[in-house]
Protein backbone atom coordinates (compact mmCIF):
# COMPACT_ATOMS: atom_id res chain seq x y z
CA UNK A 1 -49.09 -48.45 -146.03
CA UNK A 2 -50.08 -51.14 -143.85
CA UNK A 3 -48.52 -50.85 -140.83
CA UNK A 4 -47.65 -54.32 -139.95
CA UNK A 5 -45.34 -53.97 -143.18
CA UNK A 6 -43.56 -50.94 -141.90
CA UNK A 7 -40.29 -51.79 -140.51
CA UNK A 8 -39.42 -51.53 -137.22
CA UNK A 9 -38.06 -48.34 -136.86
CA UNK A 10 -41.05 -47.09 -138.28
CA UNK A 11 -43.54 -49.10 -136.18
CA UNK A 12 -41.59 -47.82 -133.09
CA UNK A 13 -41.50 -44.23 -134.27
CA UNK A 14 -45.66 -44.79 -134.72
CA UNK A 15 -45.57 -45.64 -130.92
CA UNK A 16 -43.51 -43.05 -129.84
CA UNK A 17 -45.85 -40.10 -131.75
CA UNK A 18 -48.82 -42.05 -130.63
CA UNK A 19 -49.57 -42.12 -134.24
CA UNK A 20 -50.35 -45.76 -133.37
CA UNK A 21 -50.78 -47.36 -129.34
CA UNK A 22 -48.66 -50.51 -128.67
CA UNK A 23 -51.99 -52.65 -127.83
CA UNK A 24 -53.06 -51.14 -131.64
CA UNK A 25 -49.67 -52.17 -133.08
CA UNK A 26 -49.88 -55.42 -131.43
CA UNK A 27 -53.70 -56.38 -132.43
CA UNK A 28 -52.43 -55.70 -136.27
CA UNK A 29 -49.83 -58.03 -136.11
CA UNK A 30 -51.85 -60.41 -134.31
CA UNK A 31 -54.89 -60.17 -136.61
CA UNK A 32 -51.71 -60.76 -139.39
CA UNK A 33 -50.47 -64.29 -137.89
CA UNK A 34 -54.28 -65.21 -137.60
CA UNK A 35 -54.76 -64.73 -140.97
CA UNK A 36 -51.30 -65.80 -142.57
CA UNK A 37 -50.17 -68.50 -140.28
CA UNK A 38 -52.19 -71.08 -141.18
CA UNK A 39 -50.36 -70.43 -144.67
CA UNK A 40 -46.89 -70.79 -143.87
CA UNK A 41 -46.57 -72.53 -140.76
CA UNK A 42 -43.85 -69.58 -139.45
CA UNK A 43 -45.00 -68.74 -135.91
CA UNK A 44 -45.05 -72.31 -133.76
CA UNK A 45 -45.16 -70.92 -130.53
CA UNK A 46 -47.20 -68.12 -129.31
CA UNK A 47 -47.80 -66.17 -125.61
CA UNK A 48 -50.25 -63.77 -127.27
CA UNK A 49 -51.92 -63.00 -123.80
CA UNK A 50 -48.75 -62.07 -122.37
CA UNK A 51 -47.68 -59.71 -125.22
CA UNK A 52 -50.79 -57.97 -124.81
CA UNK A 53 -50.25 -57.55 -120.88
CA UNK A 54 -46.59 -56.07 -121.76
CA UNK A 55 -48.16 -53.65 -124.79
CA UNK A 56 -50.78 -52.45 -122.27
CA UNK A 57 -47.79 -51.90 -119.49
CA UNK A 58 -45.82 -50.21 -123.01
CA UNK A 59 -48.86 -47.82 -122.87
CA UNK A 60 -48.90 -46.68 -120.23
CA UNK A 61 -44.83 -46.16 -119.81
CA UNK A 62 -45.19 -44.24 -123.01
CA UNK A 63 -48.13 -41.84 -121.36
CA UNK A 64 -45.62 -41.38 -118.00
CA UNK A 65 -43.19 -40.30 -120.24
CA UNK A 66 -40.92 -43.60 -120.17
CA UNK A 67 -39.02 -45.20 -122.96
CA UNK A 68 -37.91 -48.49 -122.83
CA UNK A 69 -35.78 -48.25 -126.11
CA UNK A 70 -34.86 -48.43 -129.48
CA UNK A 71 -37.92 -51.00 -130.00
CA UNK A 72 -40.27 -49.60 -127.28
CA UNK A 73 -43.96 -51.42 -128.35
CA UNK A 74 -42.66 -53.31 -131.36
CA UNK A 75 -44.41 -56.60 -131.68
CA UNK A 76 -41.62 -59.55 -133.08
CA UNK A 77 -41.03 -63.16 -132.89
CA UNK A 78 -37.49 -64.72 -132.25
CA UNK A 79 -36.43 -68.55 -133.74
CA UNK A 80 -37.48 -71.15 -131.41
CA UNK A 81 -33.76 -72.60 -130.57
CA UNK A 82 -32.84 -69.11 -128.62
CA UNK A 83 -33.85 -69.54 -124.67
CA UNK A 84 -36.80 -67.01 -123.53
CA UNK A 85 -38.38 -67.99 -120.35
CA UNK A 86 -41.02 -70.05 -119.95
CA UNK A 87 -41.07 -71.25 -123.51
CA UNK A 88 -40.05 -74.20 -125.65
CA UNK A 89 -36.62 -74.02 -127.09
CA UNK A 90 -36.59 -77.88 -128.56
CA UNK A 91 -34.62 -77.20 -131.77
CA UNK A 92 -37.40 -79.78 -133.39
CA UNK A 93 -36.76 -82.54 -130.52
CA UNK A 94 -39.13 -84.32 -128.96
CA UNK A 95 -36.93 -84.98 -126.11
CA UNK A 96 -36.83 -81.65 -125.52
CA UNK A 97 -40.50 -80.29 -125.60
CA UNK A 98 -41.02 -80.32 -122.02
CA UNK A 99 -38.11 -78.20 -121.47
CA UNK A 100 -38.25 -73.89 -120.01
CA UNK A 101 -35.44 -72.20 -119.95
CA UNK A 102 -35.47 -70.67 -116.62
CA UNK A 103 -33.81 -66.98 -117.95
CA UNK A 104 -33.28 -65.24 -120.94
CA UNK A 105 -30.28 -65.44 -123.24
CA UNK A 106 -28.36 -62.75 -123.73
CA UNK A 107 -29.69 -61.22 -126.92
CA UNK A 108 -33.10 -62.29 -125.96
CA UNK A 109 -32.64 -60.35 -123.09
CA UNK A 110 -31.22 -57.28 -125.20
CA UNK A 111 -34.48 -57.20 -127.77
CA UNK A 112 -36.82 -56.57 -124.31
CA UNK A 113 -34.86 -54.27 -122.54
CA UNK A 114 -34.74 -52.47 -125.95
CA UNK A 115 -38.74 -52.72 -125.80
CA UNK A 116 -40.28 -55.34 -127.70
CA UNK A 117 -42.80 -56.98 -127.33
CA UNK A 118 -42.23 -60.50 -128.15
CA UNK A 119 -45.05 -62.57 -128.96
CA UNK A 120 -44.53 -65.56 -130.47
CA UNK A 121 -41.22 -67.82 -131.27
CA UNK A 122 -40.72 -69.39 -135.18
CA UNK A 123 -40.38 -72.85 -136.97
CA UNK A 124 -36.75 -74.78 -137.66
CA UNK A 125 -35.60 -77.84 -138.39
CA UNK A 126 -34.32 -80.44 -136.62
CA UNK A 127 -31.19 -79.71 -135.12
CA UNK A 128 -30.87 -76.66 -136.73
CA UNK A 129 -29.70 -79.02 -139.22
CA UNK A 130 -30.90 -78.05 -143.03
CA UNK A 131 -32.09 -75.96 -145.46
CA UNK A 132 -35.96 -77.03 -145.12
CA UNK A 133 -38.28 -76.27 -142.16
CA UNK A 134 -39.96 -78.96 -140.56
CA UNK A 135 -39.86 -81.46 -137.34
CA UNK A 136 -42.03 -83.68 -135.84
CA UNK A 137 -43.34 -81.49 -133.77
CA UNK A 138 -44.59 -78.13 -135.20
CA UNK A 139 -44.28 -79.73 -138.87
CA UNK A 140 -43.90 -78.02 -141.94
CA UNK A 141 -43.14 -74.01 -142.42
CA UNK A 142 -43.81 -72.79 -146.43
CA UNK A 143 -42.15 -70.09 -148.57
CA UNK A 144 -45.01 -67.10 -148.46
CA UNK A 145 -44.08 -66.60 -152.44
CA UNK A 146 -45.37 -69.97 -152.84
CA UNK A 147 -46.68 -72.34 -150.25
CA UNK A 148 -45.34 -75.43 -152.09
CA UNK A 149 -41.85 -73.67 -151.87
CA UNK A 150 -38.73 -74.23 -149.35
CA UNK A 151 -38.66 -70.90 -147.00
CA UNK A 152 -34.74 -72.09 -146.30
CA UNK A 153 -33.20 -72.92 -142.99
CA UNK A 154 -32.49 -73.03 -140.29
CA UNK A 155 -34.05 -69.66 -139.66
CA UNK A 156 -37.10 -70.44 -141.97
CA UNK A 157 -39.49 -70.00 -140.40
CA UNK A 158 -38.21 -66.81 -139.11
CA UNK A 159 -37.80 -65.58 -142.91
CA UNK A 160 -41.44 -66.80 -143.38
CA UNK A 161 -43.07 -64.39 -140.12
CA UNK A 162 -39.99 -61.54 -141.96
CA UNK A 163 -41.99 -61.69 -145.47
CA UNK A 164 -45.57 -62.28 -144.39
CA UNK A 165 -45.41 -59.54 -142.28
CA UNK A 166 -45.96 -60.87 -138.90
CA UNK A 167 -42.83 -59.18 -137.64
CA UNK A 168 -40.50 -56.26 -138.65
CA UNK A 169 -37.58 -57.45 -136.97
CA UNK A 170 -36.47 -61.60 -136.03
CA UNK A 171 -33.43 -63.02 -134.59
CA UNK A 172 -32.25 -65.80 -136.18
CA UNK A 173 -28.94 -67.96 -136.21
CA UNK A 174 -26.31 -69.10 -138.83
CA UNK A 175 -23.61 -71.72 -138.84
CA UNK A 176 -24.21 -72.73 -142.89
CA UNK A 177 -26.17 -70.06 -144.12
CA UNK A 178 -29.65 -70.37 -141.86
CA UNK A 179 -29.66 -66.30 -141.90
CA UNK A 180 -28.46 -65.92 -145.12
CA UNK A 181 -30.56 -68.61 -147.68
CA UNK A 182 -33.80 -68.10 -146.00
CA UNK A 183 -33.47 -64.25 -146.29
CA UNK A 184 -32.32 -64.74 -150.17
CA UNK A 185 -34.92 -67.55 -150.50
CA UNK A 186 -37.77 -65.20 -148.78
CA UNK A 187 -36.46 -61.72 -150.38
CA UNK A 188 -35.81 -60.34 -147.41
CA UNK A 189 -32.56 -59.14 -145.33
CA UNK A 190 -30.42 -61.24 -143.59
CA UNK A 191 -27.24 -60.08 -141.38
CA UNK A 192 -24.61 -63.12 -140.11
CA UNK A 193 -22.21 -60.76 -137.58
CA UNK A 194 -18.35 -61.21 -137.51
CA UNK A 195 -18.11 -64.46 -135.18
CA UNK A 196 -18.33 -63.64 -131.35
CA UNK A 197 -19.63 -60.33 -131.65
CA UNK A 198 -23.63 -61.24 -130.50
CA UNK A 199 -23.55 -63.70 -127.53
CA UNK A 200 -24.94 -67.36 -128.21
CA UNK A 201 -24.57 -68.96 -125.13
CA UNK A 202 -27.56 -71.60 -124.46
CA UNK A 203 -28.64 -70.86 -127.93
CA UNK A 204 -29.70 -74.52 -129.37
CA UNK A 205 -27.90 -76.01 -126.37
CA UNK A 206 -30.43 -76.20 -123.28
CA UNK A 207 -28.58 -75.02 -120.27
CA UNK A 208 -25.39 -75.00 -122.06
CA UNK A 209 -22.93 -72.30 -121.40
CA UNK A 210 -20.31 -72.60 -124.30
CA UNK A 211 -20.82 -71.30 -127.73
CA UNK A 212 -20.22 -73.26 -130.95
CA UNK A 213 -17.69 -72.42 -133.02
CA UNK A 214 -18.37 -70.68 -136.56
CA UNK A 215 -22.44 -70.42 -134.88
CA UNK A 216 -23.72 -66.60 -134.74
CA UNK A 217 -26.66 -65.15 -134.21
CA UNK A 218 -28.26 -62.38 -136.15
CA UNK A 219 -30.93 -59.89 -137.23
CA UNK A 220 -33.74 -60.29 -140.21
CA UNK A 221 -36.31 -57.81 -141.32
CA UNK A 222 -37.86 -55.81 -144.62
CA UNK A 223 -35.14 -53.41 -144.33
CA UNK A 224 -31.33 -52.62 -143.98
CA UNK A 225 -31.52 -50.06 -141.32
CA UNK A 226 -33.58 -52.64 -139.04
CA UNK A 227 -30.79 -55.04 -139.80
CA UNK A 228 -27.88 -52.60 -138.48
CA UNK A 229 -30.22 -51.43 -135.28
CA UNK A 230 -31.36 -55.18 -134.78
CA UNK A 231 -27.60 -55.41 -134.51
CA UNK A 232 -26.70 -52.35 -132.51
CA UNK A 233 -29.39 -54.26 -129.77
CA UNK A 234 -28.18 -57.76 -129.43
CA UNK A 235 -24.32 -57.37 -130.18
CA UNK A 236 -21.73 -56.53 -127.74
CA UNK A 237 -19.69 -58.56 -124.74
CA UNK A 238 -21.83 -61.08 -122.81
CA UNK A 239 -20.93 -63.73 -119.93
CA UNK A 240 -17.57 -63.35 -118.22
CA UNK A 241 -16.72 -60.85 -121.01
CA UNK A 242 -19.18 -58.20 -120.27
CA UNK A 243 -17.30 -57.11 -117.40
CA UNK A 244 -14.41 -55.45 -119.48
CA UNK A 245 -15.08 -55.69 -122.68
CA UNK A 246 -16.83 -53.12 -125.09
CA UNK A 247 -17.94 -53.47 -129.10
CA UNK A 248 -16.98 -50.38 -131.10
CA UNK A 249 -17.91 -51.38 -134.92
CA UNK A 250 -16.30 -48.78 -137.64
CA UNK A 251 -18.36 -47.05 -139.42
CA UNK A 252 -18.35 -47.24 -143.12
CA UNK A 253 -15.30 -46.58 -145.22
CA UNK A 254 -17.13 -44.86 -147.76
CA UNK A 255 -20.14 -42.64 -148.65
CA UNK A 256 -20.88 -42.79 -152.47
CA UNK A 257 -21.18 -45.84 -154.97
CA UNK A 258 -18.20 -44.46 -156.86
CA UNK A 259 -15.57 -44.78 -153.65
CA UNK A 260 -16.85 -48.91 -153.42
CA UNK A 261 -14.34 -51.21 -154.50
CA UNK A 262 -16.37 -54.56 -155.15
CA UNK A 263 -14.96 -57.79 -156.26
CA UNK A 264 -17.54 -60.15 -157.67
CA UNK A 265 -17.74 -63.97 -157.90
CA UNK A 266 -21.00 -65.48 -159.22
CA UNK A 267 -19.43 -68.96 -159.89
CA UNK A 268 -17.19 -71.41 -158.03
CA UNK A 269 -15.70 -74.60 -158.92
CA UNK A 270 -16.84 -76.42 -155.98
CA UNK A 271 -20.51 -76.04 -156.75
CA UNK A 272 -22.98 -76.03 -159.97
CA UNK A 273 -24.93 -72.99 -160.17
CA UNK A 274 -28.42 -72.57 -161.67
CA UNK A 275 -28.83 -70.51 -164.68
CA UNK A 276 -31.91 -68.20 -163.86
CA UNK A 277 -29.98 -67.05 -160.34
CA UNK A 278 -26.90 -66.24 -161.96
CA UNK A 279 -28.67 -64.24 -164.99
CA UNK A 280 -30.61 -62.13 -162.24
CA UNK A 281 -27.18 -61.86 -159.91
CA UNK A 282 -25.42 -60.62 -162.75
CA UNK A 283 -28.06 -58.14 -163.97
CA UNK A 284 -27.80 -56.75 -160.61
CA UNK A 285 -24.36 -56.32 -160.37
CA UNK A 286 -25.19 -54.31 -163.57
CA UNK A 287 -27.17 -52.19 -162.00
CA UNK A 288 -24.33 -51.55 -159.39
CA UNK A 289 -21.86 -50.85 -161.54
CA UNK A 290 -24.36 -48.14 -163.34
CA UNK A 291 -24.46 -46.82 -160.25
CA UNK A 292 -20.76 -46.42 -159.96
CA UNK A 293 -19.49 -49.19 -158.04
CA UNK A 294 -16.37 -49.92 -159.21
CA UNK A 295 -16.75 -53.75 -160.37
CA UNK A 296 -13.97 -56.40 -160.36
CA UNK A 297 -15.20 -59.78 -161.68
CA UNK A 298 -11.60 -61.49 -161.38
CA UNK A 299 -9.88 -60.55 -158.00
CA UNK A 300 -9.87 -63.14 -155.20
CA UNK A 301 -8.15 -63.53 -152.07
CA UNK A 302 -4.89 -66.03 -152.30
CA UNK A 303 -6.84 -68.63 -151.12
CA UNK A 304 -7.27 -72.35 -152.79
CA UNK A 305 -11.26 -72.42 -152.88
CA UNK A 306 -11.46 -76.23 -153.01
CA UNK A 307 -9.24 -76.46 -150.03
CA UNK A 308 -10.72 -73.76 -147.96
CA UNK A 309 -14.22 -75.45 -148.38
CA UNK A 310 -12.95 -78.67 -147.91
CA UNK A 311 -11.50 -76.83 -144.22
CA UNK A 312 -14.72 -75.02 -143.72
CA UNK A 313 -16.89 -78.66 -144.17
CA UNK A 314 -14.22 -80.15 -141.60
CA UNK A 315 -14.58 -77.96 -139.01
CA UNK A 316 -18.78 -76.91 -139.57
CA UNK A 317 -19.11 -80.89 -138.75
CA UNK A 318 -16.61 -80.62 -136.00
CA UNK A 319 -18.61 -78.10 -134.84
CA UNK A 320 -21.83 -79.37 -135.20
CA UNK A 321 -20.70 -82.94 -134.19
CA UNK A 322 -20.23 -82.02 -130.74
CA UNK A 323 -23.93 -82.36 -129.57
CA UNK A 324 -23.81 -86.28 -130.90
CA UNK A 325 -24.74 -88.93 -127.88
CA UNK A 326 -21.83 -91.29 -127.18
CA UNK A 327 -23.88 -93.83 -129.28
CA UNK A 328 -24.15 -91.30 -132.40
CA UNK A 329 -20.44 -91.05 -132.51
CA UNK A 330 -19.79 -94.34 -132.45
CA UNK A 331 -21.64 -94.18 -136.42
CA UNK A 332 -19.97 -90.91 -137.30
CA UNK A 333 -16.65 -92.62 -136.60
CA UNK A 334 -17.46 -95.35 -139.05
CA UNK A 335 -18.60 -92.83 -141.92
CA UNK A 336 -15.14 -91.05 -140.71
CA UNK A 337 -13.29 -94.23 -141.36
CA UNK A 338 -14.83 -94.44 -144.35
CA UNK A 339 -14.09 -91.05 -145.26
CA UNK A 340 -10.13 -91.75 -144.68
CA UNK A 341 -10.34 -94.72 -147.23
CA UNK A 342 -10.88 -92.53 -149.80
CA UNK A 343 -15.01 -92.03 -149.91
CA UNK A 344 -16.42 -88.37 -150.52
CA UNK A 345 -20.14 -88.54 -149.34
CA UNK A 346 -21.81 -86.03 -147.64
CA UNK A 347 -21.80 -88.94 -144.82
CA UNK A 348 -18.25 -89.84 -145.06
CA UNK A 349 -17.05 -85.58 -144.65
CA UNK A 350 -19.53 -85.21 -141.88
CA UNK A 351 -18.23 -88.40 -139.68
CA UNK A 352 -14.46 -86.90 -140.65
CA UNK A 353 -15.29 -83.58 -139.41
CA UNK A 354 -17.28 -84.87 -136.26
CA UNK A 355 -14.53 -87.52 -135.15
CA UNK A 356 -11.65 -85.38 -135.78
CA UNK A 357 -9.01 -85.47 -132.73
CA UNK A 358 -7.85 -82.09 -131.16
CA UNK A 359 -4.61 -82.63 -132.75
CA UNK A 360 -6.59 -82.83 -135.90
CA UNK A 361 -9.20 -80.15 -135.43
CA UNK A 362 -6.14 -77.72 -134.78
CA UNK A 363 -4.19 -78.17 -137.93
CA UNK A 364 -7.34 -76.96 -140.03
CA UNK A 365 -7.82 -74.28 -137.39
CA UNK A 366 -4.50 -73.26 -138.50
CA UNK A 367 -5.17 -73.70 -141.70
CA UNK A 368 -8.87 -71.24 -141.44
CA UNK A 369 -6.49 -68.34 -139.29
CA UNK A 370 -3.97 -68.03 -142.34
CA UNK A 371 -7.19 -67.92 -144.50
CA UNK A 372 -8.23 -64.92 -142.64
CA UNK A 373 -5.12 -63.47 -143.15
CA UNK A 374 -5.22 -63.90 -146.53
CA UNK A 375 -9.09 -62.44 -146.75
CA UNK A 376 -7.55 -59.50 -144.44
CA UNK A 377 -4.56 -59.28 -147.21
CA UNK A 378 -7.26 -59.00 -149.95
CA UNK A 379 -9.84 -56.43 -148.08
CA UNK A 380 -6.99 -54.06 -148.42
CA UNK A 381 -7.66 -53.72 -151.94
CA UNK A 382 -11.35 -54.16 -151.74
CA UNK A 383 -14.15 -53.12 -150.05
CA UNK A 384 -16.53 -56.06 -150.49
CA UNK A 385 -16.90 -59.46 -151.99
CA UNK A 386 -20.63 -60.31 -153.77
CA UNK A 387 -21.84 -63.51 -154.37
CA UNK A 388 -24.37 -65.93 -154.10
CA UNK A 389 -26.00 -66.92 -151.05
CA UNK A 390 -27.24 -70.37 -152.15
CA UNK A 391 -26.70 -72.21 -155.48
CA UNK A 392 -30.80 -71.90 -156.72
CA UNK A 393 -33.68 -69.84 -155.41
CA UNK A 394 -36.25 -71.44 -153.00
CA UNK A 395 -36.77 -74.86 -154.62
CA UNK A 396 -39.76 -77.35 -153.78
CA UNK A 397 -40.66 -79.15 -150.16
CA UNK A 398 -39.05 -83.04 -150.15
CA UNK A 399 -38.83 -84.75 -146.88
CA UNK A 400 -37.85 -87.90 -148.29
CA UNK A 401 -34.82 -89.62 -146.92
CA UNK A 402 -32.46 -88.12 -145.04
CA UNK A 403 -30.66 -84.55 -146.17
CA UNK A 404 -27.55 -86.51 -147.35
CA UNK A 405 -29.41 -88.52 -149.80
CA UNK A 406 -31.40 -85.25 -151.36
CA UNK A 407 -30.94 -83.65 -154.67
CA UNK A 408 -32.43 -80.22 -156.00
CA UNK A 409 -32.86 -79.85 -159.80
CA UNK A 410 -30.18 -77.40 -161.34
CA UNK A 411 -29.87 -76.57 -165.12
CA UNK A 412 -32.08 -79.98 -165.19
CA UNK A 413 -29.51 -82.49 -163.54
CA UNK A 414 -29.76 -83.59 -159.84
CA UNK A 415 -27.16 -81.78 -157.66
CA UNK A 416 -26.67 -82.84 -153.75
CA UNK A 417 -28.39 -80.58 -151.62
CA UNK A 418 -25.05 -80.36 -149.56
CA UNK A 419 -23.41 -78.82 -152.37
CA UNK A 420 -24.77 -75.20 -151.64
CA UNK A 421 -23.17 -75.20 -148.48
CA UNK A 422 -19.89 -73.49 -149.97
CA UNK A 423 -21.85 -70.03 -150.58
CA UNK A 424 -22.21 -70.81 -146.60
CA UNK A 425 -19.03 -71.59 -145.94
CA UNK A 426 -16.91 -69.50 -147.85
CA UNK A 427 -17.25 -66.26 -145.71
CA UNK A 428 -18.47 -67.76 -142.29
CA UNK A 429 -16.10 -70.51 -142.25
CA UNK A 430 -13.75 -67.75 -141.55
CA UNK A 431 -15.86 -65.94 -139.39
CA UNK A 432 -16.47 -62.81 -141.80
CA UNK A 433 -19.83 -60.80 -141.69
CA UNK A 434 -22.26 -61.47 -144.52
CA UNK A 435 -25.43 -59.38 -145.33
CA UNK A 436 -27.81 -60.53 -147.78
CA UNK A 437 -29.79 -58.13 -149.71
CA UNK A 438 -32.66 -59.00 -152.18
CA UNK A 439 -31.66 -58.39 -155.51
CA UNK A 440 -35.16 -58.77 -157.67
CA UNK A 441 -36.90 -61.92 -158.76
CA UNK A 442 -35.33 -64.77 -161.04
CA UNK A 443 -37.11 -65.64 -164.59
CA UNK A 444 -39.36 -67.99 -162.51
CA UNK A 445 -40.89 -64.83 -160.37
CA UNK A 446 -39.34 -66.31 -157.00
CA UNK A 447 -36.67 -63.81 -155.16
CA UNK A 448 -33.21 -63.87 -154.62
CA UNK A 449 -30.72 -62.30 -152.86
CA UNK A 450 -26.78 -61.31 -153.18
CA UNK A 451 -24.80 -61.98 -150.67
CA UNK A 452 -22.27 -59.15 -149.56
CA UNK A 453 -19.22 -60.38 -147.39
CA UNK A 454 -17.33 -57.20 -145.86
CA UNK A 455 -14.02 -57.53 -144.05
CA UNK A 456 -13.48 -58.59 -139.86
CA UNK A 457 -15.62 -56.44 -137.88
CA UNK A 458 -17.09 -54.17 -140.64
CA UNK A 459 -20.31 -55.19 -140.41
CA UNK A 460 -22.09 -51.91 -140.59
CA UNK A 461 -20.07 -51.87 -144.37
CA UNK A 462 -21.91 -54.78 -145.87
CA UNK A 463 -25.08 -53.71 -144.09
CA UNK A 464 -24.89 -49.87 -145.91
CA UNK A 465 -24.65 -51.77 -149.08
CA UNK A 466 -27.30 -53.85 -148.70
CA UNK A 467 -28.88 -49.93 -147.84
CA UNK A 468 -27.43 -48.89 -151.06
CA UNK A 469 -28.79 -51.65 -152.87
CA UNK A 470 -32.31 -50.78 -151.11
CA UNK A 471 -32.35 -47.45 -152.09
CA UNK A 472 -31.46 -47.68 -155.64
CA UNK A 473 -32.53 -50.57 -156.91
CA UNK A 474 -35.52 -52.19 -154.87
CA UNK A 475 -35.42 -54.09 -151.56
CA UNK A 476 -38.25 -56.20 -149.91
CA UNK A 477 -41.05 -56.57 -152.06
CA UNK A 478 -44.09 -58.25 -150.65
CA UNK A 479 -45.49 -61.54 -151.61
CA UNK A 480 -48.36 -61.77 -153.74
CA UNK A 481 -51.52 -61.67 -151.33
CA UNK A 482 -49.83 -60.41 -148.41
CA UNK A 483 -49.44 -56.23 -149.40
């Protein structure tokens, strides 16, 4: 097997046997990104020298008998919005390309002291704000199934590096789905941690030391255990809180397909669903329940799911809103006007959510912390929730407009691109872990992925089934031309 599509556990085993050297490791990936790159767009910022400096210095810590870590010589790339030193972190602003962070963020921070050897830094959208990849400035990132496919967003181009093979292991960020659609667009895994449990600080935000509500950041790769040890690395107390306080995930709460108590929900009200995902969700969750997994296609959590999305779109844009310029808002408190006369555009919701008062923003807080208790209520009977990640597989580039006006072809009608954010919102809009898994290839031959939504704090649960899942029935396959 090539060794660039190992995963990263295995690429840092080869180091530690001296099966392979860290310079060797590093001059496979980099002959990879030479040769794939100009393909897909994924890698936009590079410090190859540098990497090769650290993999000799790797080396020779290895030969004195020195570990670094978990990821001790692993080559990887990171998304562009988190802060490593000395490199662009513009979040596809212009503004901001002149811009070094002057340290590390936290989880930055975590992936070298854990070893690896960071080379290169991978393509989002403006603002971290859609489901495409491209800006101005590094342009246009492709899905490596097909070049004239979407790789999702915002972490696409992270996805992108994931399935080419130019990296085991990324770290990428979520708010409305950026892990989770560009791993289920890519057919890769994608973890999105309980809220607050990997530190964000600065991520997106130049210089900025608060952290943006429902935002997390997380690990992609080829496999599930590099998801839950891309975890173990960059999760855990940071800032002010590191002093005191300490992470302790549970394990799993169960050890064979038969003890798994999975509710499943392919459909919702609040968004139309293509045809060819749901066929190949549904023959997966087959599959699962051959395996033993005890299947419930009806239970939900006492929740109204027009209402809770309508909450989770309110306080996303609230969230999101807050990096507007004083002469932005003075717009987004127009569309919100227009919003509270009665009109339902993507515009109108976003200029409610961004304009909302404190007094405002608190009442659907309120309303999202009885929602958790009402997901907590329902976890007691179930292990899981499945579902989609996104409403379609990886559909085709269009850059026309702006993302409010855009429409993606489902069941042949035109459906608002905005739509699909409810698979976002429905699990991270109250700050539950989702893991996506891929789960085979539609009728079209492009991959999907299920998304698996386990209960506050039990991450490592929906990342074992995405293991399960792995195991069983297939995980990560490679695109054609890059095996």
């Amino acid at each position: 097997m090539d060794i660039t599509l190992a995963s990263a556990q295995d690429q840092a085993d080869a180091v530690r046997t001296r099966a392979i050297s860290a310079v060797e490791l590093l001059e496979a990936t980099v002959d990879r990104y030479e040769r794939f790159n100009p393909i897909v767009n994924a890698v936009v910022v590079e410090r190859i020298d540098d990497a090769r400096r650290r993999a000799a210095e790797a080396d020779a810590a290895m030969t004195a008998g020195e570990s670094w870590g978990r990821l001790h010589g692993v080559p990887m790339t990171i998304k562009e919005a988190w802060g490593w030193m000395g490199t662009p972190s513009t979040s596809g602003h212009p503004h901001l390309s002149e811009w070094r962070p002057e340290k590390n963020d936290v989880a930055v921070q975590r992936l070298l002291d854990a070893g690896a050897i960071i080379y290169g830094k991978t393509n989002l959208p403006v603002s971290m704000a859609d489901w495409q990849t491209f800006n101005s400035i590094y342009g246009t990132t492709s899905n490596p199934w097909n070049p004239e496919l979407i790789p999702g967003g915002s972490s696409g181009g992270a996805a992108a590096a994931v399935a080419s093979g130019m990296t085991a292991l990324e770290l990428g960020s979520d708010i409305g789905a950026s892990i989770r659609n560009p791993a289920h667009y890519c057919g890769i895994f994608g973890h999105k941690p309980t809220y607050g449990i990997v530190p964000t600080a600065g991520h997106g935000a130049p210089g900025d030391p608060t952290t943006v509500d429902i935002g997390v950041g997380g690990p992609m790769a080829r496999t599930a255990s590099d998801l839950r040890m891309g975890l173990d690395i960059v999760a855990g107390a940071g800032g002010l809180d590191a002093v005191g306080w300490r992470l302790d995930l549970p394990e799993p709460r169960w050890e064979r397909p038969e003890q798994i108590r999975a509710a499943v929900m392919l459909e919702s009200p609040c968004v139309a669903q293509d045809d060819e995902l749901t066929e190949q969700l549904a023959a997966t969750v087959e599959s699962l329940a051959a395996l033993g997994v005890q299947i419930d296609d009806s239970a939900r959590p006492d929740i109204d799911i027009e209402r809770s999305h309508d909450v989770y779109m309110a306080l996303l844009r609230a969230a999101t809103g807050t990096g507007y310029s004083k002469e932005a808002m003075v717009d987004q408190k127009v569309h919100g006007e227009r919003y509270a006369a009665g009109d339902r555009d993507d515009r109108a919701v976003a200029g409610r959510g961004s304009s909302l008062s404190h007094w405002e923003w608190a009442g659907f807080h309120r309303e999202r912390e009885q929602e958790r208790l009402a997901w907590a209520a329902f976890f007691e009977d179930y292990d899981l929730l499945l579902c989609p990640t996104a409403a379609s597989a990886a559909y085709p580039h269009d850059h026309s407009g702006e993302r409010a006006d855009r429409t993606i072809t489902i069941n042949g009608t035109q459906q608002p691109t905005t739509d699909q954010l409810f698979w976002a919102g429905w699990s991270c809009g109250v700050y539950l872990p989702g893991t996506v898994a891929p789960a085979g290839l539609t009728r079209s031959g492009v991959p999907c992925g299920l998304q698996i939504v386990a209960p506050h704090l039990q991450d490592y649960d929906s990342i074992a089934f995405a293991g399960l899942m792995e195991r069983e029935l297939g995980g990560y396959q490679a695109p054609p031309g890059y095996d």
